[in-house]
C-alpha atoms as a PDB file:
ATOM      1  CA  UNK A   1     -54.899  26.727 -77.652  1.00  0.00           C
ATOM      2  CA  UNK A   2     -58.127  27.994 -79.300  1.00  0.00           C
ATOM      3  CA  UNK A   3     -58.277  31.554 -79.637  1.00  0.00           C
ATOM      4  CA  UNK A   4     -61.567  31.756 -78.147  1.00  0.00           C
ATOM      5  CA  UNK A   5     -60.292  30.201 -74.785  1.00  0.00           C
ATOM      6  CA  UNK A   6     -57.648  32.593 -74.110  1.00  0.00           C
ATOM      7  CA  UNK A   7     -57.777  35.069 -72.011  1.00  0.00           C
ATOM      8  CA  UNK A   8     -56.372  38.218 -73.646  1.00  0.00           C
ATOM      9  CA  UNK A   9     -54.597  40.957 -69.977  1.00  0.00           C
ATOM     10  CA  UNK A  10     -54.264  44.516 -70.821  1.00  0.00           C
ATOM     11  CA  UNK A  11     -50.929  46.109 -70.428  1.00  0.00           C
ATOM     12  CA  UNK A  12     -52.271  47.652 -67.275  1.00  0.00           C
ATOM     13  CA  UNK A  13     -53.173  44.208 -65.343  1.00  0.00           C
ATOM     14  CA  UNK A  14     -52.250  43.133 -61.701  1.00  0.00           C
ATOM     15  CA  UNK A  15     -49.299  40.777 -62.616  1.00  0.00           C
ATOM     16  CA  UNK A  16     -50.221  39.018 -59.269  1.00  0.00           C
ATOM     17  CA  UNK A  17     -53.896  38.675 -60.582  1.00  0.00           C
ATOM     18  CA  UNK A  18     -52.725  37.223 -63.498  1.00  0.00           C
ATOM     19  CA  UNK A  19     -50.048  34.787 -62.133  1.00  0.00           C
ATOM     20  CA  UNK A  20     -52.806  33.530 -59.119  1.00  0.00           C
ATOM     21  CA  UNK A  21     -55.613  33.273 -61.593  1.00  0.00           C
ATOM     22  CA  UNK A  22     -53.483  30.579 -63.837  1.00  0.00           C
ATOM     23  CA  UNK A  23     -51.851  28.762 -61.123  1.00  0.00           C
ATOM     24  CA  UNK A  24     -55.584  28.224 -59.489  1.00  0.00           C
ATOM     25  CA  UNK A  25     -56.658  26.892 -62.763  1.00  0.00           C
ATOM     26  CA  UNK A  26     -53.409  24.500 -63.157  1.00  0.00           C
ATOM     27  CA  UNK A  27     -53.964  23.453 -59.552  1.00  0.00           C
ATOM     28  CA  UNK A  28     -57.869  22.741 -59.897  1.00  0.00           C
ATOM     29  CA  UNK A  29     -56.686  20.599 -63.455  1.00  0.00           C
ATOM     30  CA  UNK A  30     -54.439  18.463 -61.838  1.00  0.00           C
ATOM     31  CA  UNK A  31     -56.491  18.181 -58.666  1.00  0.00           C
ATOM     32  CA  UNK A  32     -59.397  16.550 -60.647  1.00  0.00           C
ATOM     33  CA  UNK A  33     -56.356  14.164 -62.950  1.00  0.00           C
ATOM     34  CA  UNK A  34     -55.246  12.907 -59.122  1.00  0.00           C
ATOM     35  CA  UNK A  35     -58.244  12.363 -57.769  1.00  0.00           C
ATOM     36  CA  UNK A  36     -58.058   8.774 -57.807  1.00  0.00           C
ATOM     37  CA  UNK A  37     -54.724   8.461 -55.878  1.00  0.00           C
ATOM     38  CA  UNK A  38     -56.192  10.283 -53.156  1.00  0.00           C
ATOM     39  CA  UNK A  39     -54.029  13.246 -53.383  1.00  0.00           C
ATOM     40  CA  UNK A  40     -54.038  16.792 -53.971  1.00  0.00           C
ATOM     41  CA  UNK A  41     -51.454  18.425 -56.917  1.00  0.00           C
ATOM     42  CA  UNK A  42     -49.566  20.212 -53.716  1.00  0.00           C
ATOM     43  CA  UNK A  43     -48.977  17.009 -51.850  1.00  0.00           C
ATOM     44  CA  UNK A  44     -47.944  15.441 -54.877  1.00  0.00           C
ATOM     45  CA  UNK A  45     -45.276  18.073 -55.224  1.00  0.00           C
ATOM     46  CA  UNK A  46     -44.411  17.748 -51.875  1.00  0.00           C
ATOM     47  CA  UNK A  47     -44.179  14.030 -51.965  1.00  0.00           C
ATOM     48  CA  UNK A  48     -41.834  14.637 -55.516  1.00  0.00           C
ATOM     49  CA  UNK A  49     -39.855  17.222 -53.842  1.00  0.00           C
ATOM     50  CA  UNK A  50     -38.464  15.588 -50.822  1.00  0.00           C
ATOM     51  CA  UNK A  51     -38.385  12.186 -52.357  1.00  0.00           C
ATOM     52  CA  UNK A  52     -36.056  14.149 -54.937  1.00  0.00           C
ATOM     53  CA  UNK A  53     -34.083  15.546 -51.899  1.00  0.00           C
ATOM     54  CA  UNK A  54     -34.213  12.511 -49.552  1.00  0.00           C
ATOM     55  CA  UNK A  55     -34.243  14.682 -46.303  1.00  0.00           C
ATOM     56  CA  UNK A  56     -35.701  18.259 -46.692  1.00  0.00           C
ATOM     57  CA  UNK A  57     -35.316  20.606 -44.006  1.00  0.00           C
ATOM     58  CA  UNK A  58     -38.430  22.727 -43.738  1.00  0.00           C
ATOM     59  CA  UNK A  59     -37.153  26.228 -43.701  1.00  0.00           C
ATOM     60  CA  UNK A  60     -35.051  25.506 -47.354  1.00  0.00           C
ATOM     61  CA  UNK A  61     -38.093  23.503 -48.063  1.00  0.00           C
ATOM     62  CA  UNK A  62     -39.803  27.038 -48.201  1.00  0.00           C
ATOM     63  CA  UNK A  63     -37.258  29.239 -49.319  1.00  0.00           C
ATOM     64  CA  UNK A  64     -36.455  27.298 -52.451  1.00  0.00           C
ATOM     65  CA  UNK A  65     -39.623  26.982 -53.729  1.00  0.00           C
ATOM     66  CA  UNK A  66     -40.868  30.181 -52.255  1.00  0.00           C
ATOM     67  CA  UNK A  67     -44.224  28.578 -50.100  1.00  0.00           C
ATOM     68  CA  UNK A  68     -44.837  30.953 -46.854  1.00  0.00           C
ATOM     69  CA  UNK A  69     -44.135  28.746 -43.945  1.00  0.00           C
ATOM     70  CA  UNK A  70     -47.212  28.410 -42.321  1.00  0.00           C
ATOM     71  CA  UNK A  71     -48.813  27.353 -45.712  1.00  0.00           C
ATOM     72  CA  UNK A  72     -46.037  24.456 -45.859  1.00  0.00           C
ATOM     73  CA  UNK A  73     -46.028  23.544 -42.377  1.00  0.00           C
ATOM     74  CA  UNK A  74     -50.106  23.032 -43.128  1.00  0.00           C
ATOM     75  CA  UNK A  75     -48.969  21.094 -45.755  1.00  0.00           C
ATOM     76  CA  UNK A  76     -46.628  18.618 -44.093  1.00  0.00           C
ATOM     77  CA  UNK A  77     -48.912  18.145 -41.255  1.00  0.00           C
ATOM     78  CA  UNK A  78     -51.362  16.817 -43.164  1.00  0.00           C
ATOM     79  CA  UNK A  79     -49.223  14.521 -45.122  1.00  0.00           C
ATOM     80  CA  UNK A  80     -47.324  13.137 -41.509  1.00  0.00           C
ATOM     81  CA  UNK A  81     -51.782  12.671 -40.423  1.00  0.00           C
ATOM     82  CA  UNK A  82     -51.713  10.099 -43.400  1.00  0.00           C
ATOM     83  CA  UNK A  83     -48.774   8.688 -42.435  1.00  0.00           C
ATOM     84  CA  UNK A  84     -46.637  10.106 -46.022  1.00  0.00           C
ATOM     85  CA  UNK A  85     -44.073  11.593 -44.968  1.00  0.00           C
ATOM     86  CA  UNK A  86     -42.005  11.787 -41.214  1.00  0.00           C
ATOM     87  CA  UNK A  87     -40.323  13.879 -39.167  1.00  0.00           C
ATOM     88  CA  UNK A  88     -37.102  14.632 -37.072  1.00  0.00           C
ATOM     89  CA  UNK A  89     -35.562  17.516 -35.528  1.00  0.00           C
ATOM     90  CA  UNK A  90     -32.248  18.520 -36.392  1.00  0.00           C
ATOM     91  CA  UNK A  91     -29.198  19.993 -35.018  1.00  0.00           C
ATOM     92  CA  UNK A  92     -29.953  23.181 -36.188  1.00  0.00           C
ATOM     93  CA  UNK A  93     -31.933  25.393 -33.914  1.00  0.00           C
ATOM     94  CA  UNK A  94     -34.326  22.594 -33.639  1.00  0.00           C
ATOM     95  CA  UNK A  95     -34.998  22.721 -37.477  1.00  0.00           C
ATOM     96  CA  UNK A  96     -37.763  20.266 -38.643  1.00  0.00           C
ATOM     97  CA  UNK A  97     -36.481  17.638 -41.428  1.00  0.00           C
ATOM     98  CA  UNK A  98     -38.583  15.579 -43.547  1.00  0.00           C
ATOM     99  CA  UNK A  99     -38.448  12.256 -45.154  1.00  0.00           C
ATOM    100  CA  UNK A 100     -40.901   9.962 -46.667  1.00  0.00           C
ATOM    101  CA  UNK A 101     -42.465   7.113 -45.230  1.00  0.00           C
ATOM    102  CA  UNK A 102     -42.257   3.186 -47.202  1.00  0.00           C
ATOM    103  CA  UNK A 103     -46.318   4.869 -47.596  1.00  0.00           C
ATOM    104  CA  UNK A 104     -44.756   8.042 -48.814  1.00  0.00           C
ATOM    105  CA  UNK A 105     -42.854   6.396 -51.507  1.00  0.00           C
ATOM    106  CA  UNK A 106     -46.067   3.901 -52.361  1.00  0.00           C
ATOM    107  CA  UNK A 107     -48.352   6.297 -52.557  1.00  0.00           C
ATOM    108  CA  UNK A 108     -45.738   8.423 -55.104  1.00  0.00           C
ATOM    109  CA  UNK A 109     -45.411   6.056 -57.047  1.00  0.00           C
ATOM    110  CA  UNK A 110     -49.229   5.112 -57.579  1.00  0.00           C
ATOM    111  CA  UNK A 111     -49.851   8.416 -58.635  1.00  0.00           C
ATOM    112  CA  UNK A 112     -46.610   9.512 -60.720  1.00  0.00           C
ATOM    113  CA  UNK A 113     -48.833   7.921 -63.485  1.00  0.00           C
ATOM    114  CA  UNK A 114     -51.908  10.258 -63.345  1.00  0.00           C
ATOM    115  CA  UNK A 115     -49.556  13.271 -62.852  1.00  0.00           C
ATOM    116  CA  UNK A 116     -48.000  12.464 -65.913  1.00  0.00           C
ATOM    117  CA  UNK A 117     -50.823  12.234 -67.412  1.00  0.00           C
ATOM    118  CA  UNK A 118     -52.076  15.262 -66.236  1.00  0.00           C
ATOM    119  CA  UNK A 119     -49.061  17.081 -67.557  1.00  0.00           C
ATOM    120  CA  UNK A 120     -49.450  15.563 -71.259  1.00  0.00           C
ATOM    121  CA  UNK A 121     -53.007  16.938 -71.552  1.00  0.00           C
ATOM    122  CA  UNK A 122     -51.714  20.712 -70.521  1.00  0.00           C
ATOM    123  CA  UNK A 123     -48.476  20.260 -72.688  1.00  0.00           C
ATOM    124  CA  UNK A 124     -50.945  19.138 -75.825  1.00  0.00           C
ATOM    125  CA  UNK A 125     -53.410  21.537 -75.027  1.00  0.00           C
ATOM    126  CA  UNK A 126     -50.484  24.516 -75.274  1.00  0.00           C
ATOM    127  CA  UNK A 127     -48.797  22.965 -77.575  1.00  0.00           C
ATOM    128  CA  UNK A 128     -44.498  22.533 -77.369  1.00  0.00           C
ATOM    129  CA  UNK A 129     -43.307  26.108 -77.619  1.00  0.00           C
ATOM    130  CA  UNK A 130     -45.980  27.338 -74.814  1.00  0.00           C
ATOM    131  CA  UNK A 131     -45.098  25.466 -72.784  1.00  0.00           C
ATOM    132  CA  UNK A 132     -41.492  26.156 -72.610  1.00  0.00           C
ATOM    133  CA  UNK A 133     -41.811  29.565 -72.808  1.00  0.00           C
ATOM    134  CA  UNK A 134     -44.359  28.998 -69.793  1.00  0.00           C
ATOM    135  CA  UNK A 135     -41.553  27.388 -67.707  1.00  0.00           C
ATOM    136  CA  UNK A 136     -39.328  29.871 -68.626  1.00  0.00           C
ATOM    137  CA  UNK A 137     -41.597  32.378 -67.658  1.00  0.00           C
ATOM    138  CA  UNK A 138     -42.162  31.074 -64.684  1.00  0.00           C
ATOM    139  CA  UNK A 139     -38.404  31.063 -63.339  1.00  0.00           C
ATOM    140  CA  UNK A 140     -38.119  34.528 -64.423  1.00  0.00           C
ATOM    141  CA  UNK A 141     -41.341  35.406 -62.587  1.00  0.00           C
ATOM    142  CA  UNK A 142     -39.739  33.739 -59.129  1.00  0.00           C
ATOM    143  CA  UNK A 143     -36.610  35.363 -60.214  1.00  0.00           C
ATOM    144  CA  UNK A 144     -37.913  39.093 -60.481  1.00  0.00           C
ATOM    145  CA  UNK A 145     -39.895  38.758 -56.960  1.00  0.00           C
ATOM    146  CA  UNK A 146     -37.011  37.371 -55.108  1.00  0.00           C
ATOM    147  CA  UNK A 147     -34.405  40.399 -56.683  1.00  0.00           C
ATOM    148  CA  UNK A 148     -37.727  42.423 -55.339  1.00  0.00           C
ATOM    149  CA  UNK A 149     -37.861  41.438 -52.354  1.00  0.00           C
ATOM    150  CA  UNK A 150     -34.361  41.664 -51.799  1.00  0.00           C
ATOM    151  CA  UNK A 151     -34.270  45.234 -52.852  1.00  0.00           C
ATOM    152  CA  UNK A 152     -37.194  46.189 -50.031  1.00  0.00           C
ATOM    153  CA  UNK A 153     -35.117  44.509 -47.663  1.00  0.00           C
ATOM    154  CA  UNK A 154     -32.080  46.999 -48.422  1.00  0.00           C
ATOM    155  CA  UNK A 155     -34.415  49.541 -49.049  1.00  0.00           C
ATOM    156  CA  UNK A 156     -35.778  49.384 -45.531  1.00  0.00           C
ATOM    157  CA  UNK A 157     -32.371  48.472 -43.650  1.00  0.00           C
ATOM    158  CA  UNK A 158     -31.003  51.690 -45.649  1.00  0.00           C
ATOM    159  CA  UNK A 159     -34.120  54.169 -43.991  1.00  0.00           C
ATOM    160  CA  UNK A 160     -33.476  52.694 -40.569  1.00  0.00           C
ATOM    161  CA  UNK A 161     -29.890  53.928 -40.846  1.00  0.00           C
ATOM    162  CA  UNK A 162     -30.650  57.116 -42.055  1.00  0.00           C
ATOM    163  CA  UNK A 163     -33.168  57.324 -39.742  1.00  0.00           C
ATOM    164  CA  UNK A 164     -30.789  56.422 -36.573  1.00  0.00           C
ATOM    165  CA  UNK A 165     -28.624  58.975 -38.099  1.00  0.00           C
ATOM    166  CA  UNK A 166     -31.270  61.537 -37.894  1.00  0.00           C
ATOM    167  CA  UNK A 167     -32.334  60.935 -34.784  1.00  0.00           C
ATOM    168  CA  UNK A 168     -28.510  61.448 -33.070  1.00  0.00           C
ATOM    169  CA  UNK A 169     -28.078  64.416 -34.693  1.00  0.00           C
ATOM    170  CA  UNK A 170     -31.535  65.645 -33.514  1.00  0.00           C
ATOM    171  CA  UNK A 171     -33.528  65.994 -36.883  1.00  0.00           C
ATOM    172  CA  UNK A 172     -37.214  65.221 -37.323  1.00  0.00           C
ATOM    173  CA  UNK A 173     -36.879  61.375 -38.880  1.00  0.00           C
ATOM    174  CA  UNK A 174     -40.247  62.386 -41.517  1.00  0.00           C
ATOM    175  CA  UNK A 175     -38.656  65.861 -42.129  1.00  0.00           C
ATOM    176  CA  UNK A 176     -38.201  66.511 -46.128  1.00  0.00           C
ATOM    177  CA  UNK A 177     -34.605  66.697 -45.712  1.00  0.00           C
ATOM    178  CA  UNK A 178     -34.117  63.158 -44.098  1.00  0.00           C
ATOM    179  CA  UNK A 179     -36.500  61.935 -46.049  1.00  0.00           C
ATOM    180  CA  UNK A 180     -34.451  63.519 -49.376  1.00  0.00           C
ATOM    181  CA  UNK A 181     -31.355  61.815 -47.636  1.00  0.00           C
ATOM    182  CA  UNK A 182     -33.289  58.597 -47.495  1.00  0.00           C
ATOM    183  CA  UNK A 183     -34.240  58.747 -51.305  1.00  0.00           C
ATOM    184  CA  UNK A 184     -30.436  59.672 -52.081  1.00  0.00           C
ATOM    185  CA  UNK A 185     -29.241  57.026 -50.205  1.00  0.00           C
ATOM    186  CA  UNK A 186     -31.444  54.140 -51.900  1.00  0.00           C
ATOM    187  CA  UNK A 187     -30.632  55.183 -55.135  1.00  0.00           C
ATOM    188  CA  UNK A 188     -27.083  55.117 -54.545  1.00  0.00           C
ATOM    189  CA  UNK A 189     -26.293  58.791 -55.191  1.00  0.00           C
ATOM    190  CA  UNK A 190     -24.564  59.981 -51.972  1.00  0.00           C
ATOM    191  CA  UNK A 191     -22.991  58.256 -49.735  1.00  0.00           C
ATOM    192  CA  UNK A 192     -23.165  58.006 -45.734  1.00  0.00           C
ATOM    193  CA  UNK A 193     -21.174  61.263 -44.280  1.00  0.00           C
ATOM    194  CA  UNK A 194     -17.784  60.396 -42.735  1.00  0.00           C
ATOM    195  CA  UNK A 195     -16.917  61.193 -39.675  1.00  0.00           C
ATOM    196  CA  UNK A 196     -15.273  64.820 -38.961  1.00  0.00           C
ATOM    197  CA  UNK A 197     -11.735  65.394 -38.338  1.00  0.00           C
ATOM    198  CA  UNK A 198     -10.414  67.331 -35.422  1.00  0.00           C
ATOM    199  CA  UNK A 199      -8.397  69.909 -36.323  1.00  0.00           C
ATOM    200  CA  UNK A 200      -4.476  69.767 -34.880  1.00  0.00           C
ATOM    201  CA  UNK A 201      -3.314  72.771 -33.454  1.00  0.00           C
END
């Protein structure tokens, strides 16, 4: 890559900025490589990813590769309108599994061919060692947001406690002191109070 067609962040840049700005790019790139084949880089993926799988319920669908529901089940839909990819429901809670269609696995194949392509060009363009450290930058990124997000899930489930806590023993739940116990409790430094003893006579 050229030095005059990289973009250079500042420490101080919105990681999220950053991240959205290159996969838009990638996206629009392979895009305009499928056009042709009649589909978009994220049905191709789609298409790769339960072909890979065979059957693909929805829900690990999105938790695997970390696509909001709603965004996916937009997806799907309009790959089942053109007849790619089908649907049953499964044991599960009703849980939606996917499949491809014989026209799933056609239209695949046709395009495998352009997406390879499409991936040589952005490989050449970085050159070799980019583009592994890309990939491995990528997995770490997908890595620190899931550890994240795990965290503000404890983090929360943590304050409701404390807060229940509060509330039995008749304390203001935004009071400094619950809120201190909140903070303590997060970062691991106290523990949650045992129950009293009664004394024997």
């Amino acid at each position: 890559m050229t030095a005059h067609t990289a973009t250079t962040y500042a420490d101080n840049s919105c990681v999220c900025a950053a991240l959205r700005s290159a996969a838009r790019a990638a996206t629009q790139f392979y895009d305009l490589v499928l056009q042709p084949t009649g589909l978009k880089a994220t049905q191709f993926i789609a298409l790769q990813i339960i072909a890979e799988a065979g059957e693909l319920p929805q829900w690990r669908f999105a938790r695997l590769h970390a696509v909001a529901v709603e965004t996916l089940s937009r997806r799907l839909a309009v790959l089942r309108r053109k007849g790619l990819v089908s649907v049953r429901t499964g044991r599960n809670h009703g849980e939606r599994i996917y499949r491809l269609t014989d026209d799933g696995k056609l239209a695949l194949a046709r395009a495998l061919p352009y997406w390879e392509r499409a991936q040589e060009r952005l490989r050449r363009t970085l050159g070799a060692v980019e583009s592994r450290a890309l990939m491995q930058l990528c997995e770490n990124a997908v890595a620190a947001t899931q550890e994240a997000e795990q965290l503000r899930t404890k983090n929360a489930a943590q304050f409701l406690s404390t807060s229940r806590r509060a509330t039995e023993t008749g304390q203001d739940v935004a009071s400094p002191s619950v809120l201190a116990l909140s903070a303590a409790s997060r970062s691991g430094k106290i523990q949650a109070p045992a129950k009293s003893q009664q004394r024997t006579a």
